[in-house]
C-alpha atoms as a PDB file:
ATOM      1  CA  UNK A   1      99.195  87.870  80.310  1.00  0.00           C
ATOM      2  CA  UNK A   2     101.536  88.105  83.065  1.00  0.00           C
ATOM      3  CA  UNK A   3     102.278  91.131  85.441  1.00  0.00           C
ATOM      4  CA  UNK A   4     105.309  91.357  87.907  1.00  0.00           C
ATOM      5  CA  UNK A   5     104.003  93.214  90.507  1.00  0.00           C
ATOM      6  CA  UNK A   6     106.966  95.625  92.381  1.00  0.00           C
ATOM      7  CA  UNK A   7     103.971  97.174  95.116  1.00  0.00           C
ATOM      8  CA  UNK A   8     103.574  92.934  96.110  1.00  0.00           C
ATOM      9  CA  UNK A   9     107.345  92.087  96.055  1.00  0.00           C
ATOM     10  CA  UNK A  10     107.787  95.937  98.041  1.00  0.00           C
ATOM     11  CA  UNK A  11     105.519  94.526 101.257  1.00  0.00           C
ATOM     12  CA  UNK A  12     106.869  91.181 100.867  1.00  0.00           C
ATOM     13  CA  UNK A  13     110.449  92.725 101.821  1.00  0.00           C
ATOM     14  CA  UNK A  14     109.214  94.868 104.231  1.00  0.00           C
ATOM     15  CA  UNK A  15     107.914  91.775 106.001  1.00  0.00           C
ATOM     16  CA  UNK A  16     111.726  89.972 105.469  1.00  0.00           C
ATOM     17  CA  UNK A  17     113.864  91.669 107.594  1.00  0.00           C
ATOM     18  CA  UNK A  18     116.820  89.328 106.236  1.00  0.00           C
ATOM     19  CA  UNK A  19     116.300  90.636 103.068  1.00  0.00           C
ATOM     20  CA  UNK A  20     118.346  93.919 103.629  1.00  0.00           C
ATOM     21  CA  UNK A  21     121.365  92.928 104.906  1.00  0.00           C
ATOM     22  CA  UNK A  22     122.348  88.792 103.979  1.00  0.00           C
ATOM     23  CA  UNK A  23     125.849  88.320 105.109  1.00  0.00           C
ATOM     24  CA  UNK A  24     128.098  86.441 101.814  1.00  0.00           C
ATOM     25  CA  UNK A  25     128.681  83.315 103.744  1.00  0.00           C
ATOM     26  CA  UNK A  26     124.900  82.648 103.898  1.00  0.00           C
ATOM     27  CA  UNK A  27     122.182  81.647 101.117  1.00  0.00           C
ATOM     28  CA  UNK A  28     119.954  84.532  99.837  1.00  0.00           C
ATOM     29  CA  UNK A  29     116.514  85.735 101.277  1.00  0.00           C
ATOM     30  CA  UNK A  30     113.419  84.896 100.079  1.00  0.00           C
ATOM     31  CA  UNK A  31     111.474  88.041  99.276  1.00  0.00           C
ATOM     32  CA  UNK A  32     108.036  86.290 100.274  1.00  0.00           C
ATOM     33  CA  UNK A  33     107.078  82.628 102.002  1.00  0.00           C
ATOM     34  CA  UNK A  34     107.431  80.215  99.536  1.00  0.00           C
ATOM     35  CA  UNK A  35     108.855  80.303  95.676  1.00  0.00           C
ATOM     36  CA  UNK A  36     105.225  79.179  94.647  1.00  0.00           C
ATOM     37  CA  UNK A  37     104.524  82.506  95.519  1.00  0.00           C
ATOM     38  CA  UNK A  38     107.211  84.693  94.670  1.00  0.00           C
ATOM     39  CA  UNK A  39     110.199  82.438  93.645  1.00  0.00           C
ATOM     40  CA  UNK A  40     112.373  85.904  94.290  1.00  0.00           C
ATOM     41  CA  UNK A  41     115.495  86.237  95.757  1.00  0.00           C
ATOM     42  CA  UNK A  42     116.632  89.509  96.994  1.00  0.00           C
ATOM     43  CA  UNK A  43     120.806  90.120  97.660  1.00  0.00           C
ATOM     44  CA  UNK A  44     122.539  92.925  98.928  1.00  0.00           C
ATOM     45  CA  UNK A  45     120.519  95.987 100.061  1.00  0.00           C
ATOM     46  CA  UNK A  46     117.999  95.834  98.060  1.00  0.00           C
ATOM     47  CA  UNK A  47     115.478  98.584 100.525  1.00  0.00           C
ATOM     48  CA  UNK A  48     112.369 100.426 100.329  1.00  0.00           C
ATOM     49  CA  UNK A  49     112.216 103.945  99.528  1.00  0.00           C
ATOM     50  CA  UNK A  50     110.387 106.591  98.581  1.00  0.00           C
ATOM     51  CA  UNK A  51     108.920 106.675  95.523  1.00  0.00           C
ATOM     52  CA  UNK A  52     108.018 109.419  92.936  1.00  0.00           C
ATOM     53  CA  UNK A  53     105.238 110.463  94.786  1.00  0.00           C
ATOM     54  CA  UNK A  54     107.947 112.001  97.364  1.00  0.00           C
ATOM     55  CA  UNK A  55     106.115 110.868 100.182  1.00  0.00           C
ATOM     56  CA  UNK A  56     105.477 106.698 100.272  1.00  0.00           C
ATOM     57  CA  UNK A  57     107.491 104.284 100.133  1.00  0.00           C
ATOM     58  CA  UNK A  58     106.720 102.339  97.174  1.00  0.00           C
ATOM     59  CA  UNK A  59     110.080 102.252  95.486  1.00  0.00           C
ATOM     60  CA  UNK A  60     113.014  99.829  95.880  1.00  0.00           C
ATOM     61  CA  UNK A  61     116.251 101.432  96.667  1.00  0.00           C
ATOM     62  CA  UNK A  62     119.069  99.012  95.325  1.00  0.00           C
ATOM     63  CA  UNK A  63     122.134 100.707  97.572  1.00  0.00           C
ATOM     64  CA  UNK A  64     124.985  98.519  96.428  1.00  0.00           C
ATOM     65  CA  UNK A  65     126.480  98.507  92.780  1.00  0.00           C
ATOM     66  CA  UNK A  66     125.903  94.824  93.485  1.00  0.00           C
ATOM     67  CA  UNK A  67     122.204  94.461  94.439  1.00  0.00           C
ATOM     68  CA  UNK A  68     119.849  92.674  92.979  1.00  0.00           C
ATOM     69  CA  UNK A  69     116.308  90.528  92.940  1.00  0.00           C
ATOM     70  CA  UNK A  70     115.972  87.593  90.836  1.00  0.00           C
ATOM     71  CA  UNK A  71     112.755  86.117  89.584  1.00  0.00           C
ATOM     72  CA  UNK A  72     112.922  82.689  88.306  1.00  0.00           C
ATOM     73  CA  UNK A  73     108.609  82.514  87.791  1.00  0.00           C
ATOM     74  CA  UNK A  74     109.105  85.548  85.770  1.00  0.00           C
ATOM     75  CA  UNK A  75     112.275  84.379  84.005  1.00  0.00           C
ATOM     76  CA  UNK A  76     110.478  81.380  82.733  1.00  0.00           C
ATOM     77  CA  UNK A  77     107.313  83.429  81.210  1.00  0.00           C
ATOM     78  CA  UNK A  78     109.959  85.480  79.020  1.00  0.00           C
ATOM     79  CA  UNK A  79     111.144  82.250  77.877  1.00  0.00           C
ATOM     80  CA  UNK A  80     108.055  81.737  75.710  1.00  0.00           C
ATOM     81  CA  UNK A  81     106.863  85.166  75.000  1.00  0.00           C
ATOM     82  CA  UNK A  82     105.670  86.089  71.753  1.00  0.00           C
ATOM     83  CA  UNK A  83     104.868  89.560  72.794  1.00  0.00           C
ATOM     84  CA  UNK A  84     106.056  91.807  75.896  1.00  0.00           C
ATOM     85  CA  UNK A  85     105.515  95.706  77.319  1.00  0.00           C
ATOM     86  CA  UNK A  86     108.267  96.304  80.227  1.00  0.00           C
ATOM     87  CA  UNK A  87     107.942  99.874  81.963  1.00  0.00           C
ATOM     88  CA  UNK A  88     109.404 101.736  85.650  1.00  0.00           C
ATOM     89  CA  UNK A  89     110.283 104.980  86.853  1.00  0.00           C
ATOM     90  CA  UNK A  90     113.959 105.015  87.377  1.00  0.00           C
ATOM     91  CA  UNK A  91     116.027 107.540  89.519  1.00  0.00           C
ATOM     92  CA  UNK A  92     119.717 107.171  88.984  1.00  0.00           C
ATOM     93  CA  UNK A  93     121.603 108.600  91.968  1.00  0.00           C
ATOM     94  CA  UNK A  94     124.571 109.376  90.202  1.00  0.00           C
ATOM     95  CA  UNK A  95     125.869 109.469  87.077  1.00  0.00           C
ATOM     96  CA  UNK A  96     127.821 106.436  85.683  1.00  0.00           C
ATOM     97  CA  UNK A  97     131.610 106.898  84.211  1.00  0.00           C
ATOM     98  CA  UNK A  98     132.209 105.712  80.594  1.00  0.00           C
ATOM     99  CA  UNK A  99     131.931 102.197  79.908  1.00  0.00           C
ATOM    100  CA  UNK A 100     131.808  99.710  77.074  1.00  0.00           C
ATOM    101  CA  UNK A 101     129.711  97.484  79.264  1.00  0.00           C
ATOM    102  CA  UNK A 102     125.662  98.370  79.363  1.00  0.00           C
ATOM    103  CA  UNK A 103     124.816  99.213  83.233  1.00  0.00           C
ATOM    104  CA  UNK A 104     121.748  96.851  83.646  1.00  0.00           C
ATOM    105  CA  UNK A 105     118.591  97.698  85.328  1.00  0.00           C
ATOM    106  CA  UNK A 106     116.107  94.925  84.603  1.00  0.00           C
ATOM    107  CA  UNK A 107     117.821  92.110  82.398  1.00  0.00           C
ATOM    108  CA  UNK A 108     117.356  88.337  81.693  1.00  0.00           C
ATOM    109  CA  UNK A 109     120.887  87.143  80.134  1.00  0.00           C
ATOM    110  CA  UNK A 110     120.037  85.561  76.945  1.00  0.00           C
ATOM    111  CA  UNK A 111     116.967  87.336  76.580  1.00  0.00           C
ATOM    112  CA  UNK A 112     116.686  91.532  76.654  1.00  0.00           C
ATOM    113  CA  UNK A 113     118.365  93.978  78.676  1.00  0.00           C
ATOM    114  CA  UNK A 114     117.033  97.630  79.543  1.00  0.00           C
ATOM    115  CA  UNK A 115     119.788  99.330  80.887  1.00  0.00           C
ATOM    116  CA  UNK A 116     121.879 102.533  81.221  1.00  0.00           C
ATOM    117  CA  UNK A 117     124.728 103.160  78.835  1.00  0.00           C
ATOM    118  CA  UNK A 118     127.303 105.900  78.630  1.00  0.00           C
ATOM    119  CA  UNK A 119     130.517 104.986  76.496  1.00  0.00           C
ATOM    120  CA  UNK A 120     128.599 101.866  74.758  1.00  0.00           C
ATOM    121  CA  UNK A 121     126.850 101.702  71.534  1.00  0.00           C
ATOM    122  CA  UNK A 122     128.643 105.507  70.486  1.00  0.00           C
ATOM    123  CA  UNK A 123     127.342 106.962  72.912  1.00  0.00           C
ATOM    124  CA  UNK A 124     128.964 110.126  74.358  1.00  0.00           C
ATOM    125  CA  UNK A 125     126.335 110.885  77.669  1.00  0.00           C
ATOM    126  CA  UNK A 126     124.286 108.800  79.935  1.00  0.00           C
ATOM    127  CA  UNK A 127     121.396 107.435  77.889  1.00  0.00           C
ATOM    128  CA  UNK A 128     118.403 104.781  77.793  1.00  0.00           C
ATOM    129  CA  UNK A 129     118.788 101.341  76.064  1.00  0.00           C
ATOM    130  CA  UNK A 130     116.848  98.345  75.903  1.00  0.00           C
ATOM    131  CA  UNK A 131     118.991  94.971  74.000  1.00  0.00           C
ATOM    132  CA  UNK A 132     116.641  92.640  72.176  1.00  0.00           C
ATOM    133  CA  UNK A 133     118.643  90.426  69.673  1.00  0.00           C
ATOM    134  CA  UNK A 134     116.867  88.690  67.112  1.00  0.00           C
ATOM    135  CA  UNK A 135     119.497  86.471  65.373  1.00  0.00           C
ATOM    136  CA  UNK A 136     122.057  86.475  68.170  1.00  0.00           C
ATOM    137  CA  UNK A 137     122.011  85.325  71.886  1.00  0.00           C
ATOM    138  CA  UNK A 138     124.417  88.020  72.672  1.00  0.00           C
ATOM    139  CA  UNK A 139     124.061  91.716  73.479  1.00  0.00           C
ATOM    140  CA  UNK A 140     125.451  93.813  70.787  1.00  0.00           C
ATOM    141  CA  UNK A 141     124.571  97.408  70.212  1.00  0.00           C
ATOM    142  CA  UNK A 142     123.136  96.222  66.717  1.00  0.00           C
ATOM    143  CA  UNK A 143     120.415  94.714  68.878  1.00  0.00           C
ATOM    144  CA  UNK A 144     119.628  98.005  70.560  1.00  0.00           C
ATOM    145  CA  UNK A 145     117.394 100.933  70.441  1.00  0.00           C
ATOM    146  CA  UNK A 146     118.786 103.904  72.114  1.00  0.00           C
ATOM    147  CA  UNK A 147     117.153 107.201  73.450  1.00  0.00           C
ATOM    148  CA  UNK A 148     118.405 110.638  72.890  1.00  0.00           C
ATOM    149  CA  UNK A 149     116.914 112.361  75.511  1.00  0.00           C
ATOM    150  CA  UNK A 150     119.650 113.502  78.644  1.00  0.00           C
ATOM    151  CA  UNK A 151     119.354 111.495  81.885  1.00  0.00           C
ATOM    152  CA  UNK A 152     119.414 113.580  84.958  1.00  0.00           C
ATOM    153  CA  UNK A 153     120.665 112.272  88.221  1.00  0.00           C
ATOM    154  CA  UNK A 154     118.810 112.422  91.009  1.00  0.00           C
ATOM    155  CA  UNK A 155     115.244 112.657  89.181  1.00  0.00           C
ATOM    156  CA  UNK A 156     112.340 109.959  88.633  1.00  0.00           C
ATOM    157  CA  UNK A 157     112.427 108.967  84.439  1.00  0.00           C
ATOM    158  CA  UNK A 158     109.709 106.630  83.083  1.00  0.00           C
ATOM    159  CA  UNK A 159     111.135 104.163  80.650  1.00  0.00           C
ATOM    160  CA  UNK A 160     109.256 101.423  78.533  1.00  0.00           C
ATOM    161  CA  UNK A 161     109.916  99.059  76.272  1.00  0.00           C
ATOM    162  CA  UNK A 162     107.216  97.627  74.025  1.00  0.00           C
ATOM    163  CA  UNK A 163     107.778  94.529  71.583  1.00  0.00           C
ATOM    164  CA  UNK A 164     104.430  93.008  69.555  1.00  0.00           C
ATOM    165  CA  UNK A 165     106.671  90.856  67.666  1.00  0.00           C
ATOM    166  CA  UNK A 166     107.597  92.893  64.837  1.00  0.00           C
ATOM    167  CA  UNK A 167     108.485  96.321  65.883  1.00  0.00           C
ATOM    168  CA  UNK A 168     110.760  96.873  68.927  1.00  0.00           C
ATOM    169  CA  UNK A 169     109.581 100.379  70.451  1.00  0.00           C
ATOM    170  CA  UNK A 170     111.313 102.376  73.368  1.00  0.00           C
ATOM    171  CA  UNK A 171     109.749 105.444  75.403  1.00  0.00           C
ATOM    172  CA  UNK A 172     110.865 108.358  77.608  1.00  0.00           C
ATOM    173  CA  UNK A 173     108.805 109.995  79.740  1.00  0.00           C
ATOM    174  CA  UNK A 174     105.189 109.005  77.374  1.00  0.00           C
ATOM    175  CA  UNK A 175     107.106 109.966  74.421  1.00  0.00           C
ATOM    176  CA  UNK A 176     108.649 107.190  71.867  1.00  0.00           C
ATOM    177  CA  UNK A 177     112.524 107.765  70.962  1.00  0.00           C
ATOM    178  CA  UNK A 178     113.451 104.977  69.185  1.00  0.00           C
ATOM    179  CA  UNK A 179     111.317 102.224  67.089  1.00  0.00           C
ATOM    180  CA  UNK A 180     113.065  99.015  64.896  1.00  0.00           C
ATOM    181  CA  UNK A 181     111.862  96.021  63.292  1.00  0.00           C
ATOM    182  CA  UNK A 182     112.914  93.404  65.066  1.00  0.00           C
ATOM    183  CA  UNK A 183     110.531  89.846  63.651  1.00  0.00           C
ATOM    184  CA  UNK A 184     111.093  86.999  66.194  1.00  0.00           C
ATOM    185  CA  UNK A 185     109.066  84.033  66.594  1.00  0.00           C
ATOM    186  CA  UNK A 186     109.363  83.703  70.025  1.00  0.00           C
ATOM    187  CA  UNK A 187     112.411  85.233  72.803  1.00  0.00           C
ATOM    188  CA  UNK A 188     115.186  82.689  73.193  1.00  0.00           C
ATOM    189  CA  UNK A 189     114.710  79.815  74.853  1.00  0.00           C
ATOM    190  CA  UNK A 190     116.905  80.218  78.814  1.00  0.00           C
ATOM    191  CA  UNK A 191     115.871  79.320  82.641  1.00  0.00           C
ATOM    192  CA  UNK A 192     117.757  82.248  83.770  1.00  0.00           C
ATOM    193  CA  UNK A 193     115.850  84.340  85.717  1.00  0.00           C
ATOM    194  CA  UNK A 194     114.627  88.455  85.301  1.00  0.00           C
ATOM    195  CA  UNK A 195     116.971  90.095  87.531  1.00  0.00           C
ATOM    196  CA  UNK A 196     115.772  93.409  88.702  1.00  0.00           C
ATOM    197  CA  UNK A 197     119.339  95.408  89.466  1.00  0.00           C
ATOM    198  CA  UNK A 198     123.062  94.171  89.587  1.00  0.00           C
ATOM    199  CA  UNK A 199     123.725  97.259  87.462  1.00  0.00           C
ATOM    200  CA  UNK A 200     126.819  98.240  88.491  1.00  0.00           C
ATOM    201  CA  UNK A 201     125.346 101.909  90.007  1.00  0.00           C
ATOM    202  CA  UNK A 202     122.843 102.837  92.978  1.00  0.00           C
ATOM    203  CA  UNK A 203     119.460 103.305  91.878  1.00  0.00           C
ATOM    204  CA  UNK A 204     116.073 103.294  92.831  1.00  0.00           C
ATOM    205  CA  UNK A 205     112.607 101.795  90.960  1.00  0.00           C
ATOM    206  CA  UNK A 206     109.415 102.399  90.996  1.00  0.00           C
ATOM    207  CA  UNK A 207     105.934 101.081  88.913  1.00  0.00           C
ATOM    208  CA  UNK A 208     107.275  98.378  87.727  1.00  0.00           C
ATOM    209  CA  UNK A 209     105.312  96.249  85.159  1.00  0.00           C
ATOM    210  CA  UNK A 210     106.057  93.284  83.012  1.00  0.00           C
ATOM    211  CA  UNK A 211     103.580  92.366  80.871  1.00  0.00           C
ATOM    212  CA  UNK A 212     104.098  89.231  78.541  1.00  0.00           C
ATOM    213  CA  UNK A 213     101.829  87.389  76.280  1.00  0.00           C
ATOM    214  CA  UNK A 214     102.995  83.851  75.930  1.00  0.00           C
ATOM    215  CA  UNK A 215     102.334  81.109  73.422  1.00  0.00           C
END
């Protein structure tokens, strides 16, 4: 069983100054010492903020449209997972516009994507997603369970996606909204890594887990 741990990554920026502001001519930050440790890169504002509590900073802010942390370690244990539970506490800051494209929050290409859609998959206000495909490497909306409960800018949502290997579950706020059978052997096969952000929209995280169970 593996766990991605947000409150260890959180004081490992905190401790890399370089991590807030890289400049485009130079590599990426390390979020931590060495990549035996953390093997995360953080780009582009990614900051702490305060979390759901209202008081600590336990959250990550991701400022730009364009920030992002990617985990290769973590990228690789999706690669073999037979079995996986992915949950946060997202606040949007603002609404996106329509879009055919999914707004991703914590994605590995060729593998899932839970993200924010408005326009996509027929849908006509901001909602919840999470894109497992089961045949396909690509992320179509007939590889996606969607929520029907409202998003609400500006205000903490818990979001979780659970997948045992036959039935593909998604939950708002403790309660489940959508549930599909979706029978894989095992995710795809990629060594691309879980990026946490490059959504296309400001937004903040907090309480993130990643649980897998590999082969």
């Amino acid at each position: 069983m593996k766990t991605f741990s947000l409150i260890a990554l959180l004081a490992l920026l905190l401790s890399c100054t370089g991590a807030k502001k890289p400049q485009p001519e130079q590599p990426p930050s390390v979020a931590g010492g060495t990549s035996e440790e953390t093997n995360a890169l953080a780009y582009n504002e990614v900051l702490p903020t305060v979390g759901r509590d209202g008081h600590s900073q336990t959250a990550l802010a991701f400022k730009n449209p364009n920030s992002y942390i990617a985990s290769l370690e973590d990228g690789g244990k999706f690669s073999v997972a037979v079995a996986f539970e992915i949950s946060a506490w997202f606040k949007i800051d603002s609404l996106p516009e329509k879009s055919a494209t999914p707004y991703n929050l914590v994605s590995k290409p060729l593998g899932f994507s839970l993200a924010l859609v408005n326009g996509a998959c027929g849908t006509d206000t901001p909602a919840f997603a999470f894109f497992l495909p089961s045949e396909t490497l690509n992320f179509t909306c007939e590889y996606a369970v969607l929520s029907k409960k409202p998003v609400k800018a500006g205000l903490w949502t818990f979001v979780e996606a659970k997948w045992d290997g036959r039935y593909l579950t998604l939950y708002q706020d403790g309660s489940a909204v959508a549930r599909e059978e979706r029978i894989i052997a095992v995710l795809p096969f990629s060594e691309s890594p879980v990026y946490l952000g490059k959504a296309g929209i400001p937004f903040a995280i907090d309480g993130l887990s990643m649980n897998t169970e590999a082969l």
